[in-house]
PDB file of N, CA and C in Angstrom:
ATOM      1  N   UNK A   1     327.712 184.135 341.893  1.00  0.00           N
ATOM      2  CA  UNK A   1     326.940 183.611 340.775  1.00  0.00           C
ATOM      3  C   UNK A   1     325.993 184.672 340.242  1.00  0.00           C
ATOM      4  N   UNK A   2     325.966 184.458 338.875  1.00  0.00           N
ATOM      5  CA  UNK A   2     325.293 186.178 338.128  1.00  0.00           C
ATOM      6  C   UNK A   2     323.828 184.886 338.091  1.00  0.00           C
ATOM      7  N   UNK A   3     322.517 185.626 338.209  1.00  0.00           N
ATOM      8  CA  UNK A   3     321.575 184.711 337.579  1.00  0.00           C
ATOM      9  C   UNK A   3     321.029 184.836 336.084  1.00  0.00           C
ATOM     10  N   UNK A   4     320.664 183.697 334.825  1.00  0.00           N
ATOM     11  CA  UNK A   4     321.039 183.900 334.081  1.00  0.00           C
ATOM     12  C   UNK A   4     319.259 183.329 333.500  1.00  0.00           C
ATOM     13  N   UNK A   5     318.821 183.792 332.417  1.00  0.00           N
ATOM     14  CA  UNK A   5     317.585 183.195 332.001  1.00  0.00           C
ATOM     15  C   UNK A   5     317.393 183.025 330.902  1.00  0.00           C
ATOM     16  N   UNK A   6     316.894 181.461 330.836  1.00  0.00           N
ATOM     17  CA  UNK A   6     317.170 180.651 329.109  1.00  0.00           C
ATOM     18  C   UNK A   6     315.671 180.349 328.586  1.00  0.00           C
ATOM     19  N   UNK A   7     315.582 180.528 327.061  1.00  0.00           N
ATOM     20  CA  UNK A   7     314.375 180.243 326.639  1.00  0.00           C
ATOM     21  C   UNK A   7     314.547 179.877 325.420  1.00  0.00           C
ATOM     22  N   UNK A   8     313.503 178.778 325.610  1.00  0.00           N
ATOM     23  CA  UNK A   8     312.995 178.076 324.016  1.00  0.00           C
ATOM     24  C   UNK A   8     312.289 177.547 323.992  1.00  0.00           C
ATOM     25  N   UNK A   9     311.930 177.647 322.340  1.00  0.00           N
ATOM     26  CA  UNK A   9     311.001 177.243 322.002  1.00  0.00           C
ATOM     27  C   UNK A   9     310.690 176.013 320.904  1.00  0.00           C
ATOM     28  N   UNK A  10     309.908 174.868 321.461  1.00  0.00           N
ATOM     29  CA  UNK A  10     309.862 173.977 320.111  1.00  0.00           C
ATOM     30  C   UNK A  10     308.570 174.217 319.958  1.00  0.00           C
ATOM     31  N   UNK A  11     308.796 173.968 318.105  1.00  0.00           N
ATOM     32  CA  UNK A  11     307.461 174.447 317.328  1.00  0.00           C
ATOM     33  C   UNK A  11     306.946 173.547 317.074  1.00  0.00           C
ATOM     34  N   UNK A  12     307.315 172.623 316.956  1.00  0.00           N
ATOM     35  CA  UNK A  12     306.372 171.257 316.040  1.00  0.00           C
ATOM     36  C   UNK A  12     306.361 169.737 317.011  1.00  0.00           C
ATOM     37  N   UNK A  13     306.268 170.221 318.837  1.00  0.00           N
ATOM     38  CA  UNK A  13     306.244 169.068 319.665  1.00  0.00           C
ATOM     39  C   UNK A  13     304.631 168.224 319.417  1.00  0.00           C
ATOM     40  N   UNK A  14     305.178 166.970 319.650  1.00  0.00           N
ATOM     41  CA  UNK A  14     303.757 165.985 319.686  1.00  0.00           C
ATOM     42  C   UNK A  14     303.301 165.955 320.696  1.00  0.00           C
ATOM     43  N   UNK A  15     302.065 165.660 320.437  1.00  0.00           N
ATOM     44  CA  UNK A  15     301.174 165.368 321.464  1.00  0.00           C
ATOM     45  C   UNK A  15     301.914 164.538 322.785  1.00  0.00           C
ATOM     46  N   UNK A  16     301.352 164.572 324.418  1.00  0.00           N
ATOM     47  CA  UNK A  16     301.889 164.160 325.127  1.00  0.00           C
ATOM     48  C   UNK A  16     302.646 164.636 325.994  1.00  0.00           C
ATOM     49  N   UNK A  17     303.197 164.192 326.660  1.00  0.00           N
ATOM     50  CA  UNK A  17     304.656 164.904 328.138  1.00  0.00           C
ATOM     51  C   UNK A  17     305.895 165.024 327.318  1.00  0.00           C
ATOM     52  N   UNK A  18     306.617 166.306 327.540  1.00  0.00           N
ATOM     53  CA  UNK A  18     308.022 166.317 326.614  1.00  0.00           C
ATOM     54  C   UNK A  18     308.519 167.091 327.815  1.00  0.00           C
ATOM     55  N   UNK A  19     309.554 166.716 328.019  1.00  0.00           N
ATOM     56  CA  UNK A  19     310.705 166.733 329.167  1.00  0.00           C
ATOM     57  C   UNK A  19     311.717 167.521 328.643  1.00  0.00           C
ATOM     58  N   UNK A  20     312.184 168.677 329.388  1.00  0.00           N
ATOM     59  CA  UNK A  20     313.283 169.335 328.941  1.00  0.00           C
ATOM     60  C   UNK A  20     314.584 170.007 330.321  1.00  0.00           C
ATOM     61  N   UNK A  21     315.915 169.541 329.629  1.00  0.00           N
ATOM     62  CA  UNK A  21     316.576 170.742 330.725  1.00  0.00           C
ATOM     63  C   UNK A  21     318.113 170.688 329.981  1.00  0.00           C
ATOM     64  N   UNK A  22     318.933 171.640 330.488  1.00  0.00           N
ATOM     65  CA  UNK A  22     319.741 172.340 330.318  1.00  0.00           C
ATOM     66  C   UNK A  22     321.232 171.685 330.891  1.00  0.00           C
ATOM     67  N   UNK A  23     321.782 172.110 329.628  1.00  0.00           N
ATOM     68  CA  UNK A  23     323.491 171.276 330.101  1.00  0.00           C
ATOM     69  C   UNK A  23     324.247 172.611 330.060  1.00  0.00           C
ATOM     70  N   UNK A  24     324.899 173.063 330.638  1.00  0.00           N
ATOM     71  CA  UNK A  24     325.985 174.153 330.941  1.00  0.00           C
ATOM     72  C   UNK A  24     327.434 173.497 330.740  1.00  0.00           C
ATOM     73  N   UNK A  25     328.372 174.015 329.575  1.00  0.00           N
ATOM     74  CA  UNK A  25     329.518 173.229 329.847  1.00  0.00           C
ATOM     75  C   UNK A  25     330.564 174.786 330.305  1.00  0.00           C
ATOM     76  N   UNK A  26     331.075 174.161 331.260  1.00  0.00           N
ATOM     77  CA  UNK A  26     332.270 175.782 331.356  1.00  0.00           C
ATOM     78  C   UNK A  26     333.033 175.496 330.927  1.00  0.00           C
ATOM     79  N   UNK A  27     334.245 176.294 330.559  1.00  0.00           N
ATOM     80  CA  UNK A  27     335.488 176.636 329.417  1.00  0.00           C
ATOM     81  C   UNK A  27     336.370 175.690 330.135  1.00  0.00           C
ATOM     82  N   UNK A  28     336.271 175.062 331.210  1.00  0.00           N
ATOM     83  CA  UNK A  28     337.011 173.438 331.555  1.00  0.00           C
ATOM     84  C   UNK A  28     336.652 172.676 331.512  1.00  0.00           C
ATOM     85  N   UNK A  29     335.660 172.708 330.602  1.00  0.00           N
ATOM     86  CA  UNK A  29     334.769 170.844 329.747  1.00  0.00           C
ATOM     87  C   UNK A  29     333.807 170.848 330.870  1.00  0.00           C
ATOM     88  N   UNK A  30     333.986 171.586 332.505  1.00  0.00           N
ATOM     89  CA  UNK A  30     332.737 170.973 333.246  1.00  0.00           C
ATOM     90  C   UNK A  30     331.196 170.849 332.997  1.00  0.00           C
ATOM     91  N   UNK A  31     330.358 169.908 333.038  1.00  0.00           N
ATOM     92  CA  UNK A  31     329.322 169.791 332.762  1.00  0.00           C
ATOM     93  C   UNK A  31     328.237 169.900 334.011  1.00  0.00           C
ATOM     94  N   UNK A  32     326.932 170.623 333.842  1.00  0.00           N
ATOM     95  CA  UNK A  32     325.552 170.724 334.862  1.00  0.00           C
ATOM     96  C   UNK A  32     324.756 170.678 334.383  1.00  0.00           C
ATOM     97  N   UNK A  33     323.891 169.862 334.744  1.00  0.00           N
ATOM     98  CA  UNK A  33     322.852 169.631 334.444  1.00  0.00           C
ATOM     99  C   UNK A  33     321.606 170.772 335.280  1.00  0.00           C
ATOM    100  N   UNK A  34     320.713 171.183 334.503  1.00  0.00           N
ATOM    101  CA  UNK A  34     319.043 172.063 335.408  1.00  0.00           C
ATOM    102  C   UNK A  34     318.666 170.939 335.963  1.00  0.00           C
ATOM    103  N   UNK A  35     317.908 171.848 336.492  1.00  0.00           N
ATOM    104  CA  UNK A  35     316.254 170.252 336.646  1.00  0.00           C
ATOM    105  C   UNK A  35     315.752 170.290 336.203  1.00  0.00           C
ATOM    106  N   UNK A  36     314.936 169.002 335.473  1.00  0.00           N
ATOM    107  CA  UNK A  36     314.004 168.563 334.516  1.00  0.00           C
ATOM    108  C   UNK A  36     312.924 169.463 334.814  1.00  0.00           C
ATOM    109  N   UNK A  37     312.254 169.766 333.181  1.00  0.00           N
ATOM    110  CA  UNK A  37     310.463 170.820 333.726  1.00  0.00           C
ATOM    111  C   UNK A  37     309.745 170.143 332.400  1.00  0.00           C
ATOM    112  N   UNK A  38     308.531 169.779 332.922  1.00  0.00           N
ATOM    113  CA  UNK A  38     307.944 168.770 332.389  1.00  0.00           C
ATOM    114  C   UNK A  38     306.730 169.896 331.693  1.00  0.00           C
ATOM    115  N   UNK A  39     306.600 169.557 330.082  1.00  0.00           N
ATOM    116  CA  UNK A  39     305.646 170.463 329.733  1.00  0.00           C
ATOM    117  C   UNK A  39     304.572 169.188 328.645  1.00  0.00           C
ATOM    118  N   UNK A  40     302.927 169.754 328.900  1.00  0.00           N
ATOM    119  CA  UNK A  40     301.885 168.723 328.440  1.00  0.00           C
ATOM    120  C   UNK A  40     301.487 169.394 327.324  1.00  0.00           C
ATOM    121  N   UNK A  41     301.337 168.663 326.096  1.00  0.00           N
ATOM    122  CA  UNK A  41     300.512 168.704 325.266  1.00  0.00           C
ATOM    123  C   UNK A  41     299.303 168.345 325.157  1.00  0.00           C
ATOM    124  N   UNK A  42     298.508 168.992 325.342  1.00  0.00           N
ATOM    125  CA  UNK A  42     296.834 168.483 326.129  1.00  0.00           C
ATOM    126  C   UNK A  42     296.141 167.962 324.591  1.00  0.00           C
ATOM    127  N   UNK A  43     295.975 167.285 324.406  1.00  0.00           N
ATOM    128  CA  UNK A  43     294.637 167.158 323.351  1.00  0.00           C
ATOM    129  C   UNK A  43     293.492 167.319 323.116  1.00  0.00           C
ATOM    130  N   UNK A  44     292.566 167.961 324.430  1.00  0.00           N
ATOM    131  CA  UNK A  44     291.606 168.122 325.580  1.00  0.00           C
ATOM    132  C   UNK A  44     291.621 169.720 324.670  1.00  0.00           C
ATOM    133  N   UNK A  45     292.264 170.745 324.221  1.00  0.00           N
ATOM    134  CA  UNK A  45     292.580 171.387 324.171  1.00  0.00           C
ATOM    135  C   UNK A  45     292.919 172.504 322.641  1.00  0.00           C
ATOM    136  N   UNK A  46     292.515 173.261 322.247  1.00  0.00           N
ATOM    137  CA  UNK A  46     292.198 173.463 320.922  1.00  0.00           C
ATOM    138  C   UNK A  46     291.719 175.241 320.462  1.00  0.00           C
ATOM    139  N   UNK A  47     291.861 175.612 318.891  1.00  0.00           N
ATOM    140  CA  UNK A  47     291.473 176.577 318.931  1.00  0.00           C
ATOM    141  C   UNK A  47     290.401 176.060 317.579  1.00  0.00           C
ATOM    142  N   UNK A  48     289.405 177.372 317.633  1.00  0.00           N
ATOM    143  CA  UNK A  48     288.493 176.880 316.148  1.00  0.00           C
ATOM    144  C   UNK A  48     288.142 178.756 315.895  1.00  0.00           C
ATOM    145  N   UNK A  49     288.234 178.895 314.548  1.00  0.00           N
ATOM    146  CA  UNK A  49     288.143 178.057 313.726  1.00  0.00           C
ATOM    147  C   UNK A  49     290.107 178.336 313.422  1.00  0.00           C
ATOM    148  N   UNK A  50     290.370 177.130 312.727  1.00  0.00           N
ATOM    149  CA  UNK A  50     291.441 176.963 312.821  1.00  0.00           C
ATOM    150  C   UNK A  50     291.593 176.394 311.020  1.00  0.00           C
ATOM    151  N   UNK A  51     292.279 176.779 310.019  1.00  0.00           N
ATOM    152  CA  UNK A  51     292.624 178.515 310.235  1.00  0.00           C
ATOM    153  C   UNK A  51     291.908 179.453 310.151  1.00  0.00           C
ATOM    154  N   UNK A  52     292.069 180.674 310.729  1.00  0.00           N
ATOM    155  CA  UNK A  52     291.452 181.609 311.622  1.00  0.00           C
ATOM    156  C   UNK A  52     291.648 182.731 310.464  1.00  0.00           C
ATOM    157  N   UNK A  53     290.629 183.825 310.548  1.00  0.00           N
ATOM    158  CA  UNK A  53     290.472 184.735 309.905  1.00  0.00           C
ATOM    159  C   UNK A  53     291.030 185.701 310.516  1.00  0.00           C
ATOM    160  N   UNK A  54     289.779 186.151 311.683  1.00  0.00           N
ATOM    161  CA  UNK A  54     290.050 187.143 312.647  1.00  0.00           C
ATOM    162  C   UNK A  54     289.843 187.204 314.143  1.00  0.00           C
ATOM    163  N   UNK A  55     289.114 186.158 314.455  1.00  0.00           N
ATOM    164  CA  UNK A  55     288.772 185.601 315.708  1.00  0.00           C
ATOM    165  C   UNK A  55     289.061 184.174 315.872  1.00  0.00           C
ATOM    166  N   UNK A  56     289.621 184.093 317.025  1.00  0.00           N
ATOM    167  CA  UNK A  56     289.753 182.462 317.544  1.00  0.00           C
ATOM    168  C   UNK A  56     289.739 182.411 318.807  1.00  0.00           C
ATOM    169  N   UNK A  57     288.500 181.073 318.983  1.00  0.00           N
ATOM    170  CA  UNK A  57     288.001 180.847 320.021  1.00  0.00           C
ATOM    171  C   UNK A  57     288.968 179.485 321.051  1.00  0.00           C
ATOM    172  N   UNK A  58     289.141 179.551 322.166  1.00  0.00           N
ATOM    173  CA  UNK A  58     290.041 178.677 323.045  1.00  0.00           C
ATOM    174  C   UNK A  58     289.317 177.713 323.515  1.00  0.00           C
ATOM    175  N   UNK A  59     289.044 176.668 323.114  1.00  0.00           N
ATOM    176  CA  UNK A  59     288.583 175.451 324.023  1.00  0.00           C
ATOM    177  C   UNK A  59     289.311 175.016 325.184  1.00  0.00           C
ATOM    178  N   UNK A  60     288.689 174.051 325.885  1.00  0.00           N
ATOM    179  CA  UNK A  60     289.365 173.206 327.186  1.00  0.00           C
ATOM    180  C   UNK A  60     289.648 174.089 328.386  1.00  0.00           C
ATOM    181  N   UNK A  61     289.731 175.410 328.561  1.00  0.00           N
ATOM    182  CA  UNK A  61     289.685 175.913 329.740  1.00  0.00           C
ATOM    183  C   UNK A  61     289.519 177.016 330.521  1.00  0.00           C
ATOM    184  N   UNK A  62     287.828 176.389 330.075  1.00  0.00           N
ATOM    185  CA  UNK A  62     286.680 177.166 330.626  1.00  0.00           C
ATOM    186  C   UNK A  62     287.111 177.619 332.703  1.00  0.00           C
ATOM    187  N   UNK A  63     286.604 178.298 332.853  1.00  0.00           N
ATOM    188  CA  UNK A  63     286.604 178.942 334.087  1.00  0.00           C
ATOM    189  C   UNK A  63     288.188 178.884 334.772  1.00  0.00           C
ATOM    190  N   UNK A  64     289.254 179.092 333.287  1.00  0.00           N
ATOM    191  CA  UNK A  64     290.623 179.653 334.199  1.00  0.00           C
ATOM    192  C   UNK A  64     291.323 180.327 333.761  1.00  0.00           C
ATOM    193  N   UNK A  65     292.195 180.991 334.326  1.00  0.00           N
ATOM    194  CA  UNK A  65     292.699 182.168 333.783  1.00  0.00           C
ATOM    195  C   UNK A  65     293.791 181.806 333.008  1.00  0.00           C
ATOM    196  N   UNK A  66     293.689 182.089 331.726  1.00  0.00           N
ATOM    197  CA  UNK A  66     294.594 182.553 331.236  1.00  0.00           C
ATOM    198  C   UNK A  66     296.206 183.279 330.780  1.00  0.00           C
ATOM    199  N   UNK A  67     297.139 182.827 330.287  1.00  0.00           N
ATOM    200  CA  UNK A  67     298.869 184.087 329.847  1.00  0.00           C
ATOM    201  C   UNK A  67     298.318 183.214 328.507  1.00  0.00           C
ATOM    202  N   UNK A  68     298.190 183.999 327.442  1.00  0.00           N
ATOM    203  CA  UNK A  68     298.472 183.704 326.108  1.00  0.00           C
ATOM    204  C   UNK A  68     299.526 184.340 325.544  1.00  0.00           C
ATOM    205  N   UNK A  69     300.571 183.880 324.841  1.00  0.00           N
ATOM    206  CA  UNK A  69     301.932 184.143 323.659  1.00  0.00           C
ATOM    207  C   UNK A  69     301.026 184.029 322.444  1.00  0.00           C
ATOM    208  N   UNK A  70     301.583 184.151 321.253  1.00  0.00           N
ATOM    209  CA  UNK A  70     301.435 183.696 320.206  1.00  0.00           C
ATOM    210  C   UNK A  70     302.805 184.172 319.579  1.00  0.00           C
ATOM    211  N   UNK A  71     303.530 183.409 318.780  1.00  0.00           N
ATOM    212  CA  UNK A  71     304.579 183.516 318.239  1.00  0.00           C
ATOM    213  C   UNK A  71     304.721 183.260 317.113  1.00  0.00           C
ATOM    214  N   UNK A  72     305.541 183.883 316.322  1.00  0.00           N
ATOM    215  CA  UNK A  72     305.298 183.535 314.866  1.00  0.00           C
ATOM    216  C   UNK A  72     306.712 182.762 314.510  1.00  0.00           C
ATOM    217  N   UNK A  73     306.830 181.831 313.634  1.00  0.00           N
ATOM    218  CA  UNK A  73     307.681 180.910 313.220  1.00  0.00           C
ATOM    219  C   UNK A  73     309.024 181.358 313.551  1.00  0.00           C
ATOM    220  N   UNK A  74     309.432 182.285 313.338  1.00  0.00           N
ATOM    221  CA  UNK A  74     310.639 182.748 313.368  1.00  0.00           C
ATOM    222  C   UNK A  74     310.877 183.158 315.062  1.00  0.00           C
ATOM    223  N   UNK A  75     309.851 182.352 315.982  1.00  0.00           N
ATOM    224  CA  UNK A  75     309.771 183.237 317.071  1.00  0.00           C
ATOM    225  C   UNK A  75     309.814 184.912 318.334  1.00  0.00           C
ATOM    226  N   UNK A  76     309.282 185.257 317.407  1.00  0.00           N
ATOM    227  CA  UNK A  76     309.022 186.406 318.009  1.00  0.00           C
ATOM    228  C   UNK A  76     307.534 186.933 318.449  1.00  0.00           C
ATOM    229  N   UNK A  77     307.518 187.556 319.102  1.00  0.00           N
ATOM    230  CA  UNK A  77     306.341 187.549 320.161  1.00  0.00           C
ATOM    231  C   UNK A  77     305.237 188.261 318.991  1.00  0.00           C
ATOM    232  N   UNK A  78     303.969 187.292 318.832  1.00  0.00           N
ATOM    233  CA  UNK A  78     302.853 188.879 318.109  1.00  0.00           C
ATOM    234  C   UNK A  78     301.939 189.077 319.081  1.00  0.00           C
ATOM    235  N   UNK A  79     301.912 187.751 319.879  1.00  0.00           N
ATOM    236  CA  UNK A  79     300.710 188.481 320.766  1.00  0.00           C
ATOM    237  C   UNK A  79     300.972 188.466 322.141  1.00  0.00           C
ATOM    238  N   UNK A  80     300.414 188.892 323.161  1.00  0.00           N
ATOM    239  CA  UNK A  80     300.456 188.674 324.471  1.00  0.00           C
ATOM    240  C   UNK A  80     299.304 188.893 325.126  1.00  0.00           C
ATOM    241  N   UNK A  81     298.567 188.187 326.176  1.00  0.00           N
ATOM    242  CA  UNK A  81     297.077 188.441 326.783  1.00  0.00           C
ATOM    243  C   UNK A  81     297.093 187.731 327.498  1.00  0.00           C
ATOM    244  N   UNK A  82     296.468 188.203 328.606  1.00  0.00           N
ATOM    245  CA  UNK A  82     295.803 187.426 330.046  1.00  0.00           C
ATOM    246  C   UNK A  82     294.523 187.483 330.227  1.00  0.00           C
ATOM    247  N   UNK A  83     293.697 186.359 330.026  1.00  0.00           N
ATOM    248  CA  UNK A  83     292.625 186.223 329.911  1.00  0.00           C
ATOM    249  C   UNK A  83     291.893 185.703 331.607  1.00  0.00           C
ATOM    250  N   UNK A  84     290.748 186.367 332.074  1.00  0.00           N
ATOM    251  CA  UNK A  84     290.347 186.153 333.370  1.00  0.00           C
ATOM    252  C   UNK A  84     288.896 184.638 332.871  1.00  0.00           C
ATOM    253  N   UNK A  85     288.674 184.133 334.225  1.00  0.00           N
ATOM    254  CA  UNK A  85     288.153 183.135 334.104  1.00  0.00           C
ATOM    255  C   UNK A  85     286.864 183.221 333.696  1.00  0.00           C
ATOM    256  N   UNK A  86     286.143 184.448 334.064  1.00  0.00           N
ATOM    257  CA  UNK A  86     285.079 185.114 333.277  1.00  0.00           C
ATOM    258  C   UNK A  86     284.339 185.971 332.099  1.00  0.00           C
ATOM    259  N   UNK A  87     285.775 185.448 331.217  1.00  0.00           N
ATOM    260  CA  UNK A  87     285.464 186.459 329.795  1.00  0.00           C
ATOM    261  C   UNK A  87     285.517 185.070 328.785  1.00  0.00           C
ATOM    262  N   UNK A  88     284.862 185.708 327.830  1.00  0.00           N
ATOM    263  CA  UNK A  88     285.287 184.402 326.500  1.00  0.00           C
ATOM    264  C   UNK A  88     286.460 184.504 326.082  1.00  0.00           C
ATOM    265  N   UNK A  89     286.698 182.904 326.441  1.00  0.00           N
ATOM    266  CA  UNK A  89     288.126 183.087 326.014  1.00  0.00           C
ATOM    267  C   UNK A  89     288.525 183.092 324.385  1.00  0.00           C
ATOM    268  N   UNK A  90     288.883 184.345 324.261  1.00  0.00           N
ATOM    269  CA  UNK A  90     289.290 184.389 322.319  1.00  0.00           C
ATOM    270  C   UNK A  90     290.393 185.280 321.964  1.00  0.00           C
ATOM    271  N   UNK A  91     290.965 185.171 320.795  1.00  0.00           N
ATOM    272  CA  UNK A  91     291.801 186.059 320.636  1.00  0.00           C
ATOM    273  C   UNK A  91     291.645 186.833 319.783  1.00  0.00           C
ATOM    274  N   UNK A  92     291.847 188.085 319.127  1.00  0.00           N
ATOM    275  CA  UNK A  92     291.985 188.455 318.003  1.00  0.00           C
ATOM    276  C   UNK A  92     293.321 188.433 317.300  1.00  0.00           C
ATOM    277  N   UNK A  93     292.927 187.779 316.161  1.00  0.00           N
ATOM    278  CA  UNK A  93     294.268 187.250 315.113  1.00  0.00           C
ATOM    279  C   UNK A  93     294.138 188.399 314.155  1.00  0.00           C
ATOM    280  N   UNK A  94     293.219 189.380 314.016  1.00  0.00           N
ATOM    281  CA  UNK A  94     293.379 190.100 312.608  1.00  0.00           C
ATOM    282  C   UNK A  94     294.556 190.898 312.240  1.00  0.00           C
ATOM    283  N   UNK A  95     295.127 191.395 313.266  1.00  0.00           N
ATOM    284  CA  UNK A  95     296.364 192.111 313.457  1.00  0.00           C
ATOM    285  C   UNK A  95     297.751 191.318 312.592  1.00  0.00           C
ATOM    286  N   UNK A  96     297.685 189.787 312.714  1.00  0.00           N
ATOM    287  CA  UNK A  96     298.776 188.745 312.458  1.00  0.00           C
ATOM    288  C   UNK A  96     298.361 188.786 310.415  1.00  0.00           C
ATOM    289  N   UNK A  97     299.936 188.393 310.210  1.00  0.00           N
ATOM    290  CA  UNK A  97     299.904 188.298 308.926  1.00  0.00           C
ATOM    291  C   UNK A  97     299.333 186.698 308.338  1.00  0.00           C
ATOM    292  N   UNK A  98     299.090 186.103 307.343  1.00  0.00           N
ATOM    293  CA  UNK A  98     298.507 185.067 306.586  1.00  0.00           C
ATOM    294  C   UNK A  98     300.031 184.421 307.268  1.00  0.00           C
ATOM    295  N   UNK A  99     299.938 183.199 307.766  1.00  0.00           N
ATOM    296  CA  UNK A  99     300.983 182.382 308.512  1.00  0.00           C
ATOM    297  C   UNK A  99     300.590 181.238 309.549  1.00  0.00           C
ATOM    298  N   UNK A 100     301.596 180.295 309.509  1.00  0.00           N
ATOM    299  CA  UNK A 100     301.861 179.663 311.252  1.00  0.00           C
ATOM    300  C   UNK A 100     302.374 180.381 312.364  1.00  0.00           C
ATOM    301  N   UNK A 101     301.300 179.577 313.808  1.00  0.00           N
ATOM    302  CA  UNK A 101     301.920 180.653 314.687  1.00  0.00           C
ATOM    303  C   UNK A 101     302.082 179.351 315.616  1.00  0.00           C
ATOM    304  N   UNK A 102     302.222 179.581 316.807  1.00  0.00           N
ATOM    305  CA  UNK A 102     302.726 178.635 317.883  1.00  0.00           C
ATOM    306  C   UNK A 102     301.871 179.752 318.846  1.00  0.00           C
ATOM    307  N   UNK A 103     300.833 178.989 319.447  1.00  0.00           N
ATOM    308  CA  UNK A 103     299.923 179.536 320.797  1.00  0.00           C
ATOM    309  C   UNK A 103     300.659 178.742 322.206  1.00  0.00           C
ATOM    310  N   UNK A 104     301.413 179.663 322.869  1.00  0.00           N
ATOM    311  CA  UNK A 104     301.852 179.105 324.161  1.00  0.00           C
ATOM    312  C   UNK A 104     300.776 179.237 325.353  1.00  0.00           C
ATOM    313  N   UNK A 105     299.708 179.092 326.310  1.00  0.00           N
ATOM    314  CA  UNK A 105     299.146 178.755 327.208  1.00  0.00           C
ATOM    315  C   UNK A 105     299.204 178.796 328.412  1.00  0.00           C
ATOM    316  N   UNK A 106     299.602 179.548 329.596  1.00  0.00           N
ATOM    317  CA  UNK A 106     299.587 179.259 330.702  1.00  0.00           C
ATOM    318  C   UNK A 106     298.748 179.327 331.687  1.00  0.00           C
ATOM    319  N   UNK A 107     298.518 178.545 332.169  1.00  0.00           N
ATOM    320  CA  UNK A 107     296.601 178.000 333.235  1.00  0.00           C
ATOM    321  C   UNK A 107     297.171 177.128 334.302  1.00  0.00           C
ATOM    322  N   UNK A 108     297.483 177.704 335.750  1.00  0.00           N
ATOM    323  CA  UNK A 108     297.489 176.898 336.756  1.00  0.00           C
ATOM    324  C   UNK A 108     298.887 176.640 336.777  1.00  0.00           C
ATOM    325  N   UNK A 109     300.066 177.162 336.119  1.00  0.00           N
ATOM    326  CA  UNK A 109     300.921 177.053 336.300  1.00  0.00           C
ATOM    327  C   UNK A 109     301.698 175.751 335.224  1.00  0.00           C
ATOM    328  N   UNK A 110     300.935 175.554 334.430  1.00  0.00           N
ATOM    329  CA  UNK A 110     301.179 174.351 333.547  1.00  0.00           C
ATOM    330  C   UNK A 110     301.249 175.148 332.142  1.00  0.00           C
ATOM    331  N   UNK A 111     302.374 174.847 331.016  1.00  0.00           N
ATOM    332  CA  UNK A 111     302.658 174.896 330.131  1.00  0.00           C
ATOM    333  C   UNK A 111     301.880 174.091 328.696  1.00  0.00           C
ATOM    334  N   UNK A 112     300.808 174.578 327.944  1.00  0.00           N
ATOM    335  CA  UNK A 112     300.395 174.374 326.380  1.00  0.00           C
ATOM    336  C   UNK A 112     300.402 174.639 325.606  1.00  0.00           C
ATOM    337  N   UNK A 113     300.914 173.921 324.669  1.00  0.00           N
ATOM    338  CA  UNK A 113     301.305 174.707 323.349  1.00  0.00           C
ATOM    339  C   UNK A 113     300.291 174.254 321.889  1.00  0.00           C
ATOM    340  N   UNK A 114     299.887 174.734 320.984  1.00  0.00           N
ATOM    341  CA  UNK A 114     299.229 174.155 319.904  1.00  0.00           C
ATOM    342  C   UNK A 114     300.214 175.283 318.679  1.00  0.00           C
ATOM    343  N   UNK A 115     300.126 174.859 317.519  1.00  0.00           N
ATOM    344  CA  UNK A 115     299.670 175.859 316.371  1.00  0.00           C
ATOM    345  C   UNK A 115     298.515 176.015 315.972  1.00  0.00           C
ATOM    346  N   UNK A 116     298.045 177.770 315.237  1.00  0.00           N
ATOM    347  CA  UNK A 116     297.630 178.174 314.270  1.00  0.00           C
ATOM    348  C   UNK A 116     297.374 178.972 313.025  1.00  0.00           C
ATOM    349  N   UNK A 117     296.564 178.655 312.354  1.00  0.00           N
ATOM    350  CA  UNK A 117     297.064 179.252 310.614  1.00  0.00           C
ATOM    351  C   UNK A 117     296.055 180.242 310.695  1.00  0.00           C
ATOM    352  N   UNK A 118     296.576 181.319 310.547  1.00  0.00           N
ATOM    353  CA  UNK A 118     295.932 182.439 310.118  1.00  0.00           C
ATOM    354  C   UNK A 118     296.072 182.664 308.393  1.00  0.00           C
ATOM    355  N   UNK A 119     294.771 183.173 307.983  1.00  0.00           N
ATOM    356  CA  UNK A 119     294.421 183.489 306.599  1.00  0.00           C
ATOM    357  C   UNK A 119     292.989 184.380 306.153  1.00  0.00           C
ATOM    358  N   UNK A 120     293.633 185.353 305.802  1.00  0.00           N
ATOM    359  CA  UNK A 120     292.501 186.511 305.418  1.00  0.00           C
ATOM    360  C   UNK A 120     292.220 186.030 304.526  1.00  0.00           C
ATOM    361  N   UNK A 121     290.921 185.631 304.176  1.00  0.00           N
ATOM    362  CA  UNK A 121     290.639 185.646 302.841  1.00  0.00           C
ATOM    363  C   UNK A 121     290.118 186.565 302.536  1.00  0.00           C
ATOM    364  N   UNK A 122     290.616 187.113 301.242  1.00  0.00           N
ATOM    365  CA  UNK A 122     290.010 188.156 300.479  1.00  0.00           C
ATOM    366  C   UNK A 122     289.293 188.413 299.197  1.00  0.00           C
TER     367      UNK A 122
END
């Protein structure tokens, strides 16, 4: 068995628990199922100011560390950062073009996702 690694991304999930896994069919119709991986949409949870100029600040989780993504619609990576439990947690967006992005989250081993709109005003 070769090991093999799958990724995706939904952009516009609701609030709440969204459940996801993987069907494999081989070239003889056989079907497998993954195991289920359960990812939270926290509401607890937030960026401001939103939309964002050049700085954005991370609510909801104060004293933990941090993996920030940020992805832009078309999914591809613009940002990446690991934030420690003792810094403010923020990002700089000035780099990102006027757009939606998708902020992925990882803290404790748990998966969050939000969007945000970046916009220079000029």
């Amino acid at each position: 068995l070769v090991p093999v690694a799958y990724q995706f991304r939904h952009f516009m999930p609701g609030e709440g628990i969204h459940y996801y896994r993987i069907c494999q069919v081989d070239f003889d119709g056989t079907k497998r199922f993954s195991y289920v991986v359960q990812c939270s949409m926290n509401e607890n949870f937030g960026f401001y100011p939103n939309p964002a100029d050049n700085i954005i600040q991370l609510k909801g989780f104060a004293g933990s560390s941090l993996k920030v993504e940020v992805f832009d619609v078309q999914g591809r990576l613009a940002i990446r950062e690991e934030l420690s439990p003792d810094e403010l947690h923020q990002l700089n967006v000035e780099s990102l073009d006027d757009g939606i992005y998708v902020v992925q989250i990882v803290v404790s081993g748990k998966l969050y996702f939000d969007r945000i709109s970046v916009s220079h005003r000029k």
